[in-house]
Protein backbone atom coordinates (compact mmCIF):
# COMPACT_ATOMS: atom_id res chain seq x y z
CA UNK A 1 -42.83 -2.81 3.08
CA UNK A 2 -42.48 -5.91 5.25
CA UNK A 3 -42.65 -8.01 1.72
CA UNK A 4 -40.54 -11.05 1.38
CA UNK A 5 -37.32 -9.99 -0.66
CA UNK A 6 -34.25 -12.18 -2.54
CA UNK A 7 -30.65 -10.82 -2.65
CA UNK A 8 -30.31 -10.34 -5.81
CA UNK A 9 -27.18 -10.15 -8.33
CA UNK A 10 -24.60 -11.10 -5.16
CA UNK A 11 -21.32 -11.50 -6.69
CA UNK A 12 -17.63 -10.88 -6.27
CA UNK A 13 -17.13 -8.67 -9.65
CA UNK A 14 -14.60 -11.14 -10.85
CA UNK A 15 -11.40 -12.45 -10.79
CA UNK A 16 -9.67 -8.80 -10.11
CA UNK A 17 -11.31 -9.17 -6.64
CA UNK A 18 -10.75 -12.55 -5.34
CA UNK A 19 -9.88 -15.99 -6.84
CA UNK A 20 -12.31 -18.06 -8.15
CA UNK A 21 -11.87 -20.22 -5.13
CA UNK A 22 -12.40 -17.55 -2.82
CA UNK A 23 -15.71 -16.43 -4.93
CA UNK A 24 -17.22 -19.72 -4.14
CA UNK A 25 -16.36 -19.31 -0.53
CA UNK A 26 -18.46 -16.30 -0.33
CA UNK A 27 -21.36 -17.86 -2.00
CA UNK A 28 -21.18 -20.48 0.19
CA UNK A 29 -21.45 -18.58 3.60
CA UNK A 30 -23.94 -15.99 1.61
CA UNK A 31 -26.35 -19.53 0.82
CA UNK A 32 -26.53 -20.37 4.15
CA UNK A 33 -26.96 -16.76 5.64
CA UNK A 34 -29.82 -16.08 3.32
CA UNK A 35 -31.60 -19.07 4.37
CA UNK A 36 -30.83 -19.06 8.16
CA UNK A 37 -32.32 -15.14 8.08
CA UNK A 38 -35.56 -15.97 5.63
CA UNK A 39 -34.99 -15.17 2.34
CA UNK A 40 -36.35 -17.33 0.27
CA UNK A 41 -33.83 -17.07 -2.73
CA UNK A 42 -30.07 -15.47 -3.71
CA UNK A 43 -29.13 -14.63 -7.49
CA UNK A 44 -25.71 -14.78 -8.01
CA UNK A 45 -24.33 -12.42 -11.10
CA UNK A 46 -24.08 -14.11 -13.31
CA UNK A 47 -25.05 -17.05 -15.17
CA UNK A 48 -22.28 -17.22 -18.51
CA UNK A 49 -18.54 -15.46 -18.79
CA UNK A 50 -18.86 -13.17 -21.59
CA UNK A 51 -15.08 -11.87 -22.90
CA UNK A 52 -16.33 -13.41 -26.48
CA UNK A 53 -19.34 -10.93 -26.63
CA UNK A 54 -18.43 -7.90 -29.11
CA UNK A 55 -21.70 -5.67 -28.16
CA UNK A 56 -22.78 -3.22 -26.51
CA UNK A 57 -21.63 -2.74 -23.07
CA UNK A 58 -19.38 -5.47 -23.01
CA UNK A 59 -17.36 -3.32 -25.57
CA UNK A 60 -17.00 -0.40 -23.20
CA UNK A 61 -17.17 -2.36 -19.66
CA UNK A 62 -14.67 -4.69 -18.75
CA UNK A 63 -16.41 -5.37 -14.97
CA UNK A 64 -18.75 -7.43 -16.60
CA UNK A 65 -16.91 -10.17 -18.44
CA UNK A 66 -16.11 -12.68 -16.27
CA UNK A 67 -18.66 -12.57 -13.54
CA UNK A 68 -20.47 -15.98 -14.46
CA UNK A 69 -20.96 -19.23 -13.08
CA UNK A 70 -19.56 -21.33 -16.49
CA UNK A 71 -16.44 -20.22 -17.95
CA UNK A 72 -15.79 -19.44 -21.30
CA UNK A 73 -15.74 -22.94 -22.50
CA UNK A 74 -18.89 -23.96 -21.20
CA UNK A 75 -17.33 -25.32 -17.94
CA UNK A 76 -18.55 -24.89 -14.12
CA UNK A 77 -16.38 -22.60 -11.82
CA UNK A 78 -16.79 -23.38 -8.03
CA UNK A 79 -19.55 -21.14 -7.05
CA UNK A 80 -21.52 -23.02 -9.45
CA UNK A 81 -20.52 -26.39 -7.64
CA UNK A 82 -21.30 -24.97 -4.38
CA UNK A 83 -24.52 -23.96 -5.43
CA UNK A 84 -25.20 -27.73 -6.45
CA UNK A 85 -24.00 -28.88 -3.10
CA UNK A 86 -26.52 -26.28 -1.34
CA UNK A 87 -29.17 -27.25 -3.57
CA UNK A 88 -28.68 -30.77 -2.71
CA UNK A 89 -28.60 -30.05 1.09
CA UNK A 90 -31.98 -28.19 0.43
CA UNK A 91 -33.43 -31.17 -1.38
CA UNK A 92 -32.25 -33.82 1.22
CA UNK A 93 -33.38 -30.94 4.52
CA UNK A 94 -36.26 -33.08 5.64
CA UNK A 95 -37.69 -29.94 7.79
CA UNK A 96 -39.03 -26.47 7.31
CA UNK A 97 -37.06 -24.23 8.76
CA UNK A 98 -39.04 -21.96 11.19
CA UNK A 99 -38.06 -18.46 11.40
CA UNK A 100 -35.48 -17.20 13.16
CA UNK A 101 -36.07 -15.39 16.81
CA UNK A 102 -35.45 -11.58 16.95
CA UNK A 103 -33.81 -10.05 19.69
CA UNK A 104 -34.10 -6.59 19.34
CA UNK A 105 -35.57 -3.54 16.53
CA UNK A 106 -32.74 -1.27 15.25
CA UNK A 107 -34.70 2.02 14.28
CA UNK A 108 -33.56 3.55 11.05
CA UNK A 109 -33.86 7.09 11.57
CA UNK A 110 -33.78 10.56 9.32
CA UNK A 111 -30.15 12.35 8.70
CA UNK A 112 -28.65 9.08 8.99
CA UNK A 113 -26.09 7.31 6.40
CA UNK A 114 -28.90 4.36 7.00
CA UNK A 115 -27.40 1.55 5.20
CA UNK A 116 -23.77 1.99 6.98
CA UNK A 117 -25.31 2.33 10.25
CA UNK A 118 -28.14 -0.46 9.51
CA UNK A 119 -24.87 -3.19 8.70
CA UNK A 120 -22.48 -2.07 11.76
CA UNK A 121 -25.63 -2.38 13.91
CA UNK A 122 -26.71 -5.88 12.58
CA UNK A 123 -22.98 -7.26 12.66
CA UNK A 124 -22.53 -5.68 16.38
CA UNK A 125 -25.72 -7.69 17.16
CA UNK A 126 -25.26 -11.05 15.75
CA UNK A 127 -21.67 -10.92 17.25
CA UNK A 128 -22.75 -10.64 20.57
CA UNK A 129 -25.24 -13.19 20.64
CA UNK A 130 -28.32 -10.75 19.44
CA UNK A 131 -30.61 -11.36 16.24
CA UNK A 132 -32.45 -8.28 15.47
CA UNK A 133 -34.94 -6.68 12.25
CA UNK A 134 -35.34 -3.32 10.85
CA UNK A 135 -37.68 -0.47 10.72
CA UNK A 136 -37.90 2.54 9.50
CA UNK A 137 -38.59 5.71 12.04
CA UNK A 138 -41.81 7.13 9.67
CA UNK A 139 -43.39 3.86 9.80
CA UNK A 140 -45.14 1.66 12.00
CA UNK A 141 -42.95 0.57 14.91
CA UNK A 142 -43.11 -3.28 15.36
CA UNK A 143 -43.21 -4.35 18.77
CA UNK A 144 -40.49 -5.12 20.54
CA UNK A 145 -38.88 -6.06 24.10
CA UNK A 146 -35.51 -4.28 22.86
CA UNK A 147 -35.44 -0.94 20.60
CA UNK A 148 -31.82 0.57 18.98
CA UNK A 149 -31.76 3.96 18.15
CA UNK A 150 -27.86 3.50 17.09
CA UNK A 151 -25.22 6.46 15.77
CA UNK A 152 -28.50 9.10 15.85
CA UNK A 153 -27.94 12.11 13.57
CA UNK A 154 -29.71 15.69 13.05
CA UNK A 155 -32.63 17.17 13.77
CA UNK A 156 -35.91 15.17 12.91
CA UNK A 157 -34.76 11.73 14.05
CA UNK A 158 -38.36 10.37 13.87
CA UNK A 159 -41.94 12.22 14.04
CA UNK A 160 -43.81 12.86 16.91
CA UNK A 161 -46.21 10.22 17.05
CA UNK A 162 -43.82 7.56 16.66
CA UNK A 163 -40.99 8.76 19.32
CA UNK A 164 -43.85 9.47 21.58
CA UNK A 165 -44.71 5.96 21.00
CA UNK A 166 -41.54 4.41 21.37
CA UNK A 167 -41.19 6.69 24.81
CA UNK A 168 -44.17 4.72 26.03
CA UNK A 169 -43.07 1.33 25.24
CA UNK A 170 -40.05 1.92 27.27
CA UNK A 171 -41.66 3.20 29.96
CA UNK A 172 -44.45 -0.19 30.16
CA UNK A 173 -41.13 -1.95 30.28
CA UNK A 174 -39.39 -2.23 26.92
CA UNK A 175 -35.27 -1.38 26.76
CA UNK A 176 -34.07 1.16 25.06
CA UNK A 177 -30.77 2.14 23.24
CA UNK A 178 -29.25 5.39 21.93
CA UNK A 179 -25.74 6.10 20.30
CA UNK A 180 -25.24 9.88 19.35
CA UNK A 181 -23.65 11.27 16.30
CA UNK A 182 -24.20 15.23 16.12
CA UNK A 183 -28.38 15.15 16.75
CA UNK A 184 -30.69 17.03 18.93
CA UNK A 185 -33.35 14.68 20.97
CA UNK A 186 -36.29 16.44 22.27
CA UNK A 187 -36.77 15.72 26.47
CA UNK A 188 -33.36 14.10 26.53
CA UNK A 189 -32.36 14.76 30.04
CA UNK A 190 -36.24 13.26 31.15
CA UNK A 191 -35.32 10.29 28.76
CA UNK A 192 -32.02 9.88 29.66
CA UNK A 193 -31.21 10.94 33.35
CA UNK A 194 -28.40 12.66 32.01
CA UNK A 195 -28.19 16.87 31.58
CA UNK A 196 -26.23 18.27 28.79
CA UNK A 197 -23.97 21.19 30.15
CA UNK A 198 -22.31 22.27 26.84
CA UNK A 199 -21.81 20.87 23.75
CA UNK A 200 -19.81 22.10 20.88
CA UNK A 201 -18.40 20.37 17.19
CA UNK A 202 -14.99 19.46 17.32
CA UNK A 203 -13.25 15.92 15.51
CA UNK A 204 -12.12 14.42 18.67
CA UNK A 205 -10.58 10.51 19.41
CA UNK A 206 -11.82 9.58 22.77
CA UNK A 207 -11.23 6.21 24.20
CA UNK A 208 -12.90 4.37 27.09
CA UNK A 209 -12.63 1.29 29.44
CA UNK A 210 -14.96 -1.53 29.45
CA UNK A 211 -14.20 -4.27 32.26
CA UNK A 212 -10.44 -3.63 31.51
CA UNK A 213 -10.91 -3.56 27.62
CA UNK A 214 -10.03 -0.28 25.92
CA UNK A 215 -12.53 1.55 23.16
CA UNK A 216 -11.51 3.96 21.06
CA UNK A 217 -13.56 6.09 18.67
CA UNK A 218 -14.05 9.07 17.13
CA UNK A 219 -17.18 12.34 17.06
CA UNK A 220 -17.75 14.95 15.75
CA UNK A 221 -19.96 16.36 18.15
CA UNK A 222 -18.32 16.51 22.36
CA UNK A 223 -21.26 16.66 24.85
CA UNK A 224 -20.21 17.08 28.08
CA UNK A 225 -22.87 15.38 30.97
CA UNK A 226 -23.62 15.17 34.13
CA UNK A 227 -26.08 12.80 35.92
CA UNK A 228 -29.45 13.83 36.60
CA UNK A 229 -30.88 10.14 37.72
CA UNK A 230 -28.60 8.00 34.93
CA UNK A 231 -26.39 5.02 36.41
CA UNK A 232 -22.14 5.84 34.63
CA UNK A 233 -21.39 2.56 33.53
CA UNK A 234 -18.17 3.50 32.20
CA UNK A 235 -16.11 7.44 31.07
CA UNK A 236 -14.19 8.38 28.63
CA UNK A 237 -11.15 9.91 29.08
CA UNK A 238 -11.85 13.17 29.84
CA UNK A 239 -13.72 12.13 32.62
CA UNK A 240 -17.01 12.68 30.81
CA UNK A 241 -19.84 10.38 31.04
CA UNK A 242 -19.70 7.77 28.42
CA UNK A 243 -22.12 4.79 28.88
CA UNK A 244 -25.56 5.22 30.96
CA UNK A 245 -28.32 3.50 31.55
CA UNK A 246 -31.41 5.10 32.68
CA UNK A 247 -34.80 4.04 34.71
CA UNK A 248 -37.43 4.95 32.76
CA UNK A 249 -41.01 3.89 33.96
CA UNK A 250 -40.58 -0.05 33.98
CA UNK A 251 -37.69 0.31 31.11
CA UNK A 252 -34.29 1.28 30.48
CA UNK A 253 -32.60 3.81 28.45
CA UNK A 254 -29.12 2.81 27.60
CA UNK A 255 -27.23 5.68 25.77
CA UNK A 256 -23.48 5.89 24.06
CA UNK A 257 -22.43 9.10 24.10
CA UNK A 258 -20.27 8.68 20.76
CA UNK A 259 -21.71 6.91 16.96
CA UNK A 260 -20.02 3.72 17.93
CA UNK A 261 -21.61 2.11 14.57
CA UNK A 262 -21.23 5.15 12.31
CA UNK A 263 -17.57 4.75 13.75
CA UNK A 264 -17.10 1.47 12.03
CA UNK A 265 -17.95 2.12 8.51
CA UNK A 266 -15.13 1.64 6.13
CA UNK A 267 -13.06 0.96 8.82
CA UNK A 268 -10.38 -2.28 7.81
CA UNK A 269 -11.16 -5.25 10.74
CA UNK A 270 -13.51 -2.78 12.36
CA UNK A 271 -14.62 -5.96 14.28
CA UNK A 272 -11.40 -7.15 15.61
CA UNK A 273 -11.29 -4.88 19.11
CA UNK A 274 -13.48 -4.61 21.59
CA UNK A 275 -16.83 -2.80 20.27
CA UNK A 276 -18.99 -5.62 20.48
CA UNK A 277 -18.56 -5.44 24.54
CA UNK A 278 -20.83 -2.61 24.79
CA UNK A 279 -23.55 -4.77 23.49
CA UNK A 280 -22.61 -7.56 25.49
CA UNK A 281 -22.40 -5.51 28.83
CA UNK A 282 -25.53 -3.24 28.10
CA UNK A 283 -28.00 -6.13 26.33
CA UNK A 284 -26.76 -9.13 28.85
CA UNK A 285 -30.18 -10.17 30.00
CA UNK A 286 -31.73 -10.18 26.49
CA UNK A 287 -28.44 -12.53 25.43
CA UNK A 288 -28.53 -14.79 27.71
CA UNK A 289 -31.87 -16.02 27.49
CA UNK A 290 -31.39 -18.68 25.18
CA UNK A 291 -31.02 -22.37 26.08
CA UNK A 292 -27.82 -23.19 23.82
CA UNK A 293 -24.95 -21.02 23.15
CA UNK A 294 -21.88 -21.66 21.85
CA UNK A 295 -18.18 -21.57 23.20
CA UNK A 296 -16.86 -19.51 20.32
CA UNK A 297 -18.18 -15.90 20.12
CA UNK A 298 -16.99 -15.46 16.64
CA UNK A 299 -19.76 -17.94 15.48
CA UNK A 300 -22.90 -16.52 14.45
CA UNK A 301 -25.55 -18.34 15.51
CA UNK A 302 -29.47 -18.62 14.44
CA UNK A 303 -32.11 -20.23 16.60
CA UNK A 304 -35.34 -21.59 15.11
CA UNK A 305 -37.99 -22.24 17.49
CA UNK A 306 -40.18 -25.13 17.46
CA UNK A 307 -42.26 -27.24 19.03
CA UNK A 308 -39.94 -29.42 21.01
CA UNK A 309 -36.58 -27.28 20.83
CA UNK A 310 -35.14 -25.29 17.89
CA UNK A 311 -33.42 -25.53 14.81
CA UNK A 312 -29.56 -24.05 14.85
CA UNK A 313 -27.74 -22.25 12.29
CA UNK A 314 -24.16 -21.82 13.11
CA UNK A 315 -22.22 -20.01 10.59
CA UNK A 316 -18.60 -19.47 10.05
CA UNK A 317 -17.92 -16.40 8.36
CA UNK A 318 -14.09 -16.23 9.23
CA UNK A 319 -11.34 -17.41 6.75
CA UNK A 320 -9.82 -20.33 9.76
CA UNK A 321 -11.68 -23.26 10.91
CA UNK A 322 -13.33 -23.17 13.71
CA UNK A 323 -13.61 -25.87 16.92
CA UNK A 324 -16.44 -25.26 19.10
CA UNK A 325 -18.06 -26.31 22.27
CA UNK A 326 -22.45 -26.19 22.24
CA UNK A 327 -23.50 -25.46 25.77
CA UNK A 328 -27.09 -26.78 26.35
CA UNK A 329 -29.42 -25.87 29.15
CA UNK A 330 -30.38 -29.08 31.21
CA UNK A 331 -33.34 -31.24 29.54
CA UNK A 332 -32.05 -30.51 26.16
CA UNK A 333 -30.20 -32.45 24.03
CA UNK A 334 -29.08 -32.36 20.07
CA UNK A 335 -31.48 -34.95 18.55
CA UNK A 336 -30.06 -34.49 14.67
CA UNK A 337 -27.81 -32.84 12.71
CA UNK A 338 -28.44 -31.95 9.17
CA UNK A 339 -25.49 -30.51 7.81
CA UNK A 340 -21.72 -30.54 9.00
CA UNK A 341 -20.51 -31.33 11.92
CA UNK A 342 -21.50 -30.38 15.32
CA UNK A 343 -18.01 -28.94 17.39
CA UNK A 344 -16.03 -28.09 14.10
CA UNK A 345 -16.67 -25.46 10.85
CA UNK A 346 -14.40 -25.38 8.11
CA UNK A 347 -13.88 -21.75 6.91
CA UNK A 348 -16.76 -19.88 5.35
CA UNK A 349 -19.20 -22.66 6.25
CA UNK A 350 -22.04 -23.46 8.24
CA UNK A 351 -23.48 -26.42 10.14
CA UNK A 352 -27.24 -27.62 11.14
CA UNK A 353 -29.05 -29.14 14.04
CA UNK A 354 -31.56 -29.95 16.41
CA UNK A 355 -32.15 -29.59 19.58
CA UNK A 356 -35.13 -30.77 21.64
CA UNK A 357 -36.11 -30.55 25.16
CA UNK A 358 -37.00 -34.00 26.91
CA UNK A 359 -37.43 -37.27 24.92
CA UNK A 360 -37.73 -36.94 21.37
């Protein structure tokens, strides 16, 4: 709907899952996520332990007993602590925080398992240096210098009007990306530069080679290409084309011939190899257009815009501590910093600057 929206009833479901400690750890990170990304408020589930209640569904559901913030005997855990030291930062934060700059629009699309394919896509993003929103394909694309049409699936994919749409964008100069599950895309080869000379359905592990670093994934679905116009950018190894890119009018048309983000779901440390080079190597010139980055590419960072510099989030969502090096563009320089400590994170925390450009 485009509506402002709070995460509400985040949680840990209890002391089966994680320590208490650990809980408060993840509320922590969660605080500071929420409010580097906009949302304007996070309910944590919930407010009292109840293993004294004798009712109705506490009699029948055992989940539910100790997921509050005050023990049984009235006494605070440590995500209630945290969320006093967060409230405290918010009260002392003596500016608003502008909203964060978007990158790129991933494109939710029909036949999809949307929510699995709308995290891998955000995470892939924000880990190499990207910040992107959401739309749905039936509604009202947002405009855009970078569209995602990531781990694409079935037949519809989006109606008429709006891929015709989104076909024009690209071509007055936008960038486009496509990852391919087992889907059928109307004027591919015109789209894509590439021709599809068979196809056929068929499990299959394929890996890949990406400036020395090996991918390895999984389809369902084996196209095998040829170039009609499309640059290879890398094969897999059956000497297929892999990863294109595409002139298309003024734009580009990247395309993954596998569901690299479909790939990742409920996969254990799906982020510890080397997926995240793809976007680095494909989206380079929208990443590096920023006039800070940061020496450690596990940090997520936000960047606020204003009108001297920007407000920076960096965020920590590792279990280690982290030691890091900000890289400023010459003219700017880190006038403040509101919260931790500028070149070090503790684990599962965050820290808060400013930069400007020129004298303050």
């Amino acid at each position: 709907t485009g509506l402002p929206c709070l995460a509400e009833e985040v949680g840990t479901l209890g002391p089966m899952m994680c320590s208490n400690e650990k809980a408060a750890d993840f509320l922590r990170i969660n605080l500071f996520s929420h409010w580097a990304n906009g949302a304007p408020g996070l309910m944590w589930w919930c407010a009292n332990e109840q293993t004294n209640l004798s009712s109705f569904p506490y009699t029948h559901q055992m989940v539910e007993q100790e997921l509050g913030m005050i023990d049984v005997n009235f006494n605070p855990k440590p995500v209630l602590k945290h969320m006093k030291k967060f409230s405290e930062f918010l009260h002392d934060f003596d500016a608003k925080l502008p909203s964060a700059r978007y990158d790129a629009l991933c494109i939710l699309t029909r036949d999809q398992d949307q929510w699995g394919v709308g995290y891998m896509t955000y995470i892939l993003n924000r880990i190499a240096g990207l910040n992107c929103k959401f739309s749905y394909g039936d509604k009202k694309l947002p405009d855009s210098k970078l569209y995602l049409l990531p781990s694409i699936n079935g037949m519809t994919i989006l109606p008429k009007n709006n891929y015709e749409e989104l076909k024009k964008r690209v071509f007055d100069g936008a960038d486009l990306y496509i990852s391919i599950d087992n889907a059928i895309l109307s004027e591919f080869e015109n789209l894509s530069g590439l021709r599809v000379v068979d196809s056929y359905e068929y499990t299959q592990n394929i890996s890949s080679q990406i400036d020395g670093k090996k991918l390895e994934f999984t389809r369902i679905r084996n196209i095998i290409l040829e170039s009609s116009g499309a640059e290879i950018v890398a094969y897999d190894n059956n000497n297929n084309p892999f990863i294109t890119v595409n002139r298309y009018g003024k734009g580009r048309v990247f395309f993954v011939n596998a569901p690299i983000e479909k790939a990742l779901i409920g996969k254990h440390n799906a982020f510890n190899g080397n997926v995240d080079i793809i976007y680095r190597k494909l989206f380079s010139e929208h990443i590096n257009n920023y006039p800070v980055t940061l020496s450690d590419k596990e940090l997520i960072m936000t960047y606020h815009p204003t009108e001297k510099g920007a407000i920076i989030v960096v965020l920590n969502h590792g279990n280690s501590t982290k030691n890091f090096e900000v890289m400023l563009e010459n003219g700017y320089s880190i006038q403040k910093v509101y919260y931790g400590s500028v070149g070090k994170i503790e684990d599962y925390d965050a820290c808060v600057f400013e930069i400007f450009k020129g004298e303050s």
